[in-house]
Structures are given as structure tokens and as C-alpha cells.
PDB file of N, CA and C in Angstrom:
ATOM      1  N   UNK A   1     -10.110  -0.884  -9.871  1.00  0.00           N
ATOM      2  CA  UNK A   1      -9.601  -0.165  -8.690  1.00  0.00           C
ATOM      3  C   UNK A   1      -9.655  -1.065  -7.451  1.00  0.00           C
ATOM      4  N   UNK A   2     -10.994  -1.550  -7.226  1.00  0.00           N
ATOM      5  CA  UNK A   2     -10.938  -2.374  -5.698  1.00  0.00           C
ATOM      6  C   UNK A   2     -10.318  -3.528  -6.143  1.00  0.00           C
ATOM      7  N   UNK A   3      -9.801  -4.496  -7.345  1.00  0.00           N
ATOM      8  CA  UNK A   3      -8.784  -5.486  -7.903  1.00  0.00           C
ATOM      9  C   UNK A   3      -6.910  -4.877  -7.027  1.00  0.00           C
ATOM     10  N   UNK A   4      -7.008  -3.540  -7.288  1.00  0.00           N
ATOM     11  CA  UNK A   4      -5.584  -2.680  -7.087  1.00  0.00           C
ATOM     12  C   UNK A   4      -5.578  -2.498  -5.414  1.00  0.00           C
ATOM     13  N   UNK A   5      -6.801  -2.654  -5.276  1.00  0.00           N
ATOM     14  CA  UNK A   5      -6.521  -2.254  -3.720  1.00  0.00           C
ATOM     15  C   UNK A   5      -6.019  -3.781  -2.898  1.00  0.00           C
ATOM     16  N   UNK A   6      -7.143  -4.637  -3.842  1.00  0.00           N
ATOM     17  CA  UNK A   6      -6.471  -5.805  -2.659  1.00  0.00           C
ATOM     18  C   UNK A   6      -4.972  -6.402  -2.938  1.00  0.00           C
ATOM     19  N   UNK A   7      -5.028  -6.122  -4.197  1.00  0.00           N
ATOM     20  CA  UNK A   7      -3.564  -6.438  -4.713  1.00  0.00           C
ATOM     21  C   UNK A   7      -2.110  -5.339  -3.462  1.00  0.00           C
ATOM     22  N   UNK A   8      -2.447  -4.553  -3.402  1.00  0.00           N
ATOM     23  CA  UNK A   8      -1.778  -3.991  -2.139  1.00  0.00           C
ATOM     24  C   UNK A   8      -2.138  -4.285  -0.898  1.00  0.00           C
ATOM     25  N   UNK A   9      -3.189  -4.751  -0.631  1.00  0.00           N
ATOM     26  CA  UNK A   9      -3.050  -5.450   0.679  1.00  0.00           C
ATOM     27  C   UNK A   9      -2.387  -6.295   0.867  1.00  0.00           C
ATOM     28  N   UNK A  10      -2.601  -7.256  -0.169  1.00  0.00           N
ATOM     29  CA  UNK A  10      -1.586  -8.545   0.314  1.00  0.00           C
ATOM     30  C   UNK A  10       0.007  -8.497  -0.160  1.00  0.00           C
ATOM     31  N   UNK A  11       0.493  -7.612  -0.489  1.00  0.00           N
ATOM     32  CA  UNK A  11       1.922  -6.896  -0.749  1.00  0.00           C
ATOM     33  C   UNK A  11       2.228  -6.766   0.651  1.00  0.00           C
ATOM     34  N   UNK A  12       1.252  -5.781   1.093  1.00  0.00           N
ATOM     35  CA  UNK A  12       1.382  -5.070   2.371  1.00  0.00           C
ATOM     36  C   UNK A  12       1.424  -6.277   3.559  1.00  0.00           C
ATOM     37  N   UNK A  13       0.859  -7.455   3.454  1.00  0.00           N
ATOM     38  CA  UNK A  13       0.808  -8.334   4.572  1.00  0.00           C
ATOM     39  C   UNK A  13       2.314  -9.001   4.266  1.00  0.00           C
ATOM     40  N   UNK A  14       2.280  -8.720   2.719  1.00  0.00           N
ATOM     41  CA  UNK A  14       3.687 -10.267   2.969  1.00  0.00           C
ATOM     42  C   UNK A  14       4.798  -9.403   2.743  1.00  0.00           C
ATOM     43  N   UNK A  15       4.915  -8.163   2.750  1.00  0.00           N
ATOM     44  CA  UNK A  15       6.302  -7.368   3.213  1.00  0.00           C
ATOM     45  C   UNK A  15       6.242  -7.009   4.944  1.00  0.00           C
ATOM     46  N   UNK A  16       5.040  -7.196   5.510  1.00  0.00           N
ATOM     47  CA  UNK A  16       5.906  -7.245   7.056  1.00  0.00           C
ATOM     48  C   UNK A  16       5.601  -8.353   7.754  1.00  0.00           C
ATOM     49  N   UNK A  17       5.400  -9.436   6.949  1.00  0.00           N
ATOM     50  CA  UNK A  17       5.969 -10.883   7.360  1.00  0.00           C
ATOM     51  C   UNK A  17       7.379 -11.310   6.882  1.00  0.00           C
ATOM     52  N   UNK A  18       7.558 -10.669   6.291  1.00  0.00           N
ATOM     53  CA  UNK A  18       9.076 -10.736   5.551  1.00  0.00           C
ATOM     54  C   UNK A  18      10.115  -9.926   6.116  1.00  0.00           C
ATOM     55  N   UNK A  19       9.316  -8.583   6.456  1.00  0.00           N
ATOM     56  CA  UNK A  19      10.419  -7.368   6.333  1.00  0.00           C
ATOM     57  C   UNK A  19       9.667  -6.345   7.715  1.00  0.00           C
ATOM     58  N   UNK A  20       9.411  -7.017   9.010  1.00  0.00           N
ATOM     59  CA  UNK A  20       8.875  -6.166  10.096  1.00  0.00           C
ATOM     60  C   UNK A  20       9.837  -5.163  10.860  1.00  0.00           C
ATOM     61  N   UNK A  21       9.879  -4.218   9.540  1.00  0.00           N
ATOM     62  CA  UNK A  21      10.590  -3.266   9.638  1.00  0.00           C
ATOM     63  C   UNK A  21       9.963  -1.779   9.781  1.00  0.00           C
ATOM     64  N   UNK A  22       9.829  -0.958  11.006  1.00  0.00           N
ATOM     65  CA  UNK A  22       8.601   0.224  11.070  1.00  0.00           C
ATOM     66  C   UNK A  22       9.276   1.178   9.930  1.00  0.00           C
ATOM     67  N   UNK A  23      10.331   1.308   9.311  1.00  0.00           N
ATOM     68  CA  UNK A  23      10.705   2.362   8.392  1.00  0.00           C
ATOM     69  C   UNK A  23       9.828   1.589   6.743  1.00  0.00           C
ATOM     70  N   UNK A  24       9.763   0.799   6.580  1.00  0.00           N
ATOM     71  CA  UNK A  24       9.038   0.053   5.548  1.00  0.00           C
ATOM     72  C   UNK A  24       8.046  -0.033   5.796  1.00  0.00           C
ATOM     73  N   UNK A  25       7.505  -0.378   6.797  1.00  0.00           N
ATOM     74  CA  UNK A  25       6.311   0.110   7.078  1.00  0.00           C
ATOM     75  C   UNK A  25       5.217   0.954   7.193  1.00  0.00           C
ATOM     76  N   UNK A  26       5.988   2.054   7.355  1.00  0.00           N
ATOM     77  CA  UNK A  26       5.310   3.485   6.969  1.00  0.00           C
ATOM     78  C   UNK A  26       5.942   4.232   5.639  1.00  0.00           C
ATOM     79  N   UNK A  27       6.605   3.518   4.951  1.00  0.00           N
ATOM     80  CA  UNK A  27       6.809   4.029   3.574  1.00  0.00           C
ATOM     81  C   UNK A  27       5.790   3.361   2.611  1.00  0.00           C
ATOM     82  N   UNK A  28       5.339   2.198   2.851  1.00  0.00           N
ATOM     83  CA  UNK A  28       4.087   1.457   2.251  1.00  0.00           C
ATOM     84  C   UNK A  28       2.778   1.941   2.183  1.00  0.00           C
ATOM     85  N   UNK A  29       3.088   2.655   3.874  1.00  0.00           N
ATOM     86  CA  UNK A  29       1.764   3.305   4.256  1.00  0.00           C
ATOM     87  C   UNK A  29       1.268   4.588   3.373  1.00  0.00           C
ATOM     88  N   UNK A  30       2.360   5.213   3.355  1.00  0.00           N
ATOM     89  CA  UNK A  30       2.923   6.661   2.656  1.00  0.00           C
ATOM     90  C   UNK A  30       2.116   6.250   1.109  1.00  0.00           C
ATOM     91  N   UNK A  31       2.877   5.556   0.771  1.00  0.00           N
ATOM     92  CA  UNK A  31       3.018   5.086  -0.702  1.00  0.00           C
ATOM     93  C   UNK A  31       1.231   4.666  -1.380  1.00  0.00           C
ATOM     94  N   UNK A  32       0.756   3.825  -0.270  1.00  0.00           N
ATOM     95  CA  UNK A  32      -0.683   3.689  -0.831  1.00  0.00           C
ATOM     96  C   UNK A  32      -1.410   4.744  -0.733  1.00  0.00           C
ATOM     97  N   UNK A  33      -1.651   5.756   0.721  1.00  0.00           N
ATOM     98  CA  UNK A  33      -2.481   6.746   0.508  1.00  0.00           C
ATOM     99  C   UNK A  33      -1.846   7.724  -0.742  1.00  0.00           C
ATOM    100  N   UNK A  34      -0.752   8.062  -1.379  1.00  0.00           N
ATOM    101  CA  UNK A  34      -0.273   8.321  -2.649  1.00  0.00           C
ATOM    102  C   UNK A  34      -1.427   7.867  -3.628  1.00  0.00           C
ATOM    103  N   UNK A  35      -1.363   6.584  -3.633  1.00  0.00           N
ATOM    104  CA  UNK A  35      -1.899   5.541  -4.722  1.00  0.00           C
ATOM    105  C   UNK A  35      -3.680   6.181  -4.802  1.00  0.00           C
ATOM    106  N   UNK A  36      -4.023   5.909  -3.397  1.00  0.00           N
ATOM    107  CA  UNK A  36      -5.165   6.113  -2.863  1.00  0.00           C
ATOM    108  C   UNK A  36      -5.787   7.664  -3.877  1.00  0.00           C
ATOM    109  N   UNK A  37      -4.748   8.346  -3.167  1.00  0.00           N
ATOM    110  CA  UNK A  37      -5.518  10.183  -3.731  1.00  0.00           C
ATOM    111  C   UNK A  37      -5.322  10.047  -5.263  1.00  0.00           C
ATOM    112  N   UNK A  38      -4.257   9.334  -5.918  1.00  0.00           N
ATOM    113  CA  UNK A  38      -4.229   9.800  -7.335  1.00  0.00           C
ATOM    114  C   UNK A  38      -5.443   9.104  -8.349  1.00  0.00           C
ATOM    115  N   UNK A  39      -5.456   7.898  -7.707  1.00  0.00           N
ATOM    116  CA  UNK A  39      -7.248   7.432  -8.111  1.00  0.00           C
ATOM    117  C   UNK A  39      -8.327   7.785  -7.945  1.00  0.00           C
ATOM    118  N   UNK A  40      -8.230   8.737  -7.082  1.00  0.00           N
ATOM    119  CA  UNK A  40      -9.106   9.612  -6.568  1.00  0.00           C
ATOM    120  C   UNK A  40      -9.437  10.517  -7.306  1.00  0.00           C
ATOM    121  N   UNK A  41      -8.087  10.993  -7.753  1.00  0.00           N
ATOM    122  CA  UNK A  41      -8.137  12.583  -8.552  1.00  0.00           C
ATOM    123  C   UNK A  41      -8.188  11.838 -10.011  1.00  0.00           C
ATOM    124  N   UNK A  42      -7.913  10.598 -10.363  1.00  0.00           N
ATOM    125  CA  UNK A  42      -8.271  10.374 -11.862  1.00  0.00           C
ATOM    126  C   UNK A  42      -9.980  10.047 -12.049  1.00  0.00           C
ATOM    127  N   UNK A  43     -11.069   9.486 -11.521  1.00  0.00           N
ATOM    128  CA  UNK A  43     -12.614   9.619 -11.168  1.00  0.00           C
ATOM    129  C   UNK A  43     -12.977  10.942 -11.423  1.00  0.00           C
TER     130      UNK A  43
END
């Protein structure tokens, strides 16, 4: 799990060095706390 998390961090750094776009930006955001609760609810 904390392997998965950093693995989305650094997604997350090099899509808005790439792509500093606020609509992608908060769909990433969206998308991990997603990620976040369903690991949550599988524990």
C-alpha cells in the first residue's frame, strides 16, 4: 500500500510538470482519495 501511494505521488508530480492543467489536477486529486477510501474499505 505505502509502495502504491508513492507510486502516485510521483505520477502526480510529473503530470503537472507536464500537464499544469487545474481540470487534471483535481481529477487526480478526485481519483486518489477514490484510491485512498477503497484501500481503506479493503483492511
Amino acid at each position: 500500500m505505502f509502495f502504491i501511494l508513492i507510486f502516485c505521488s510521483l505520477v502526480f508530480h510529473v503530470v503537472l510538470r507536464y500537464m499544469p492543467n487545474r481540470i487534471i489536477y483535481i481529477n487526480i486529486f478526485y481519483l486518489s482519495i477514490n484510491e485512498y477510501n477503497f484501500f481503506k474499505k479493503k483492511r
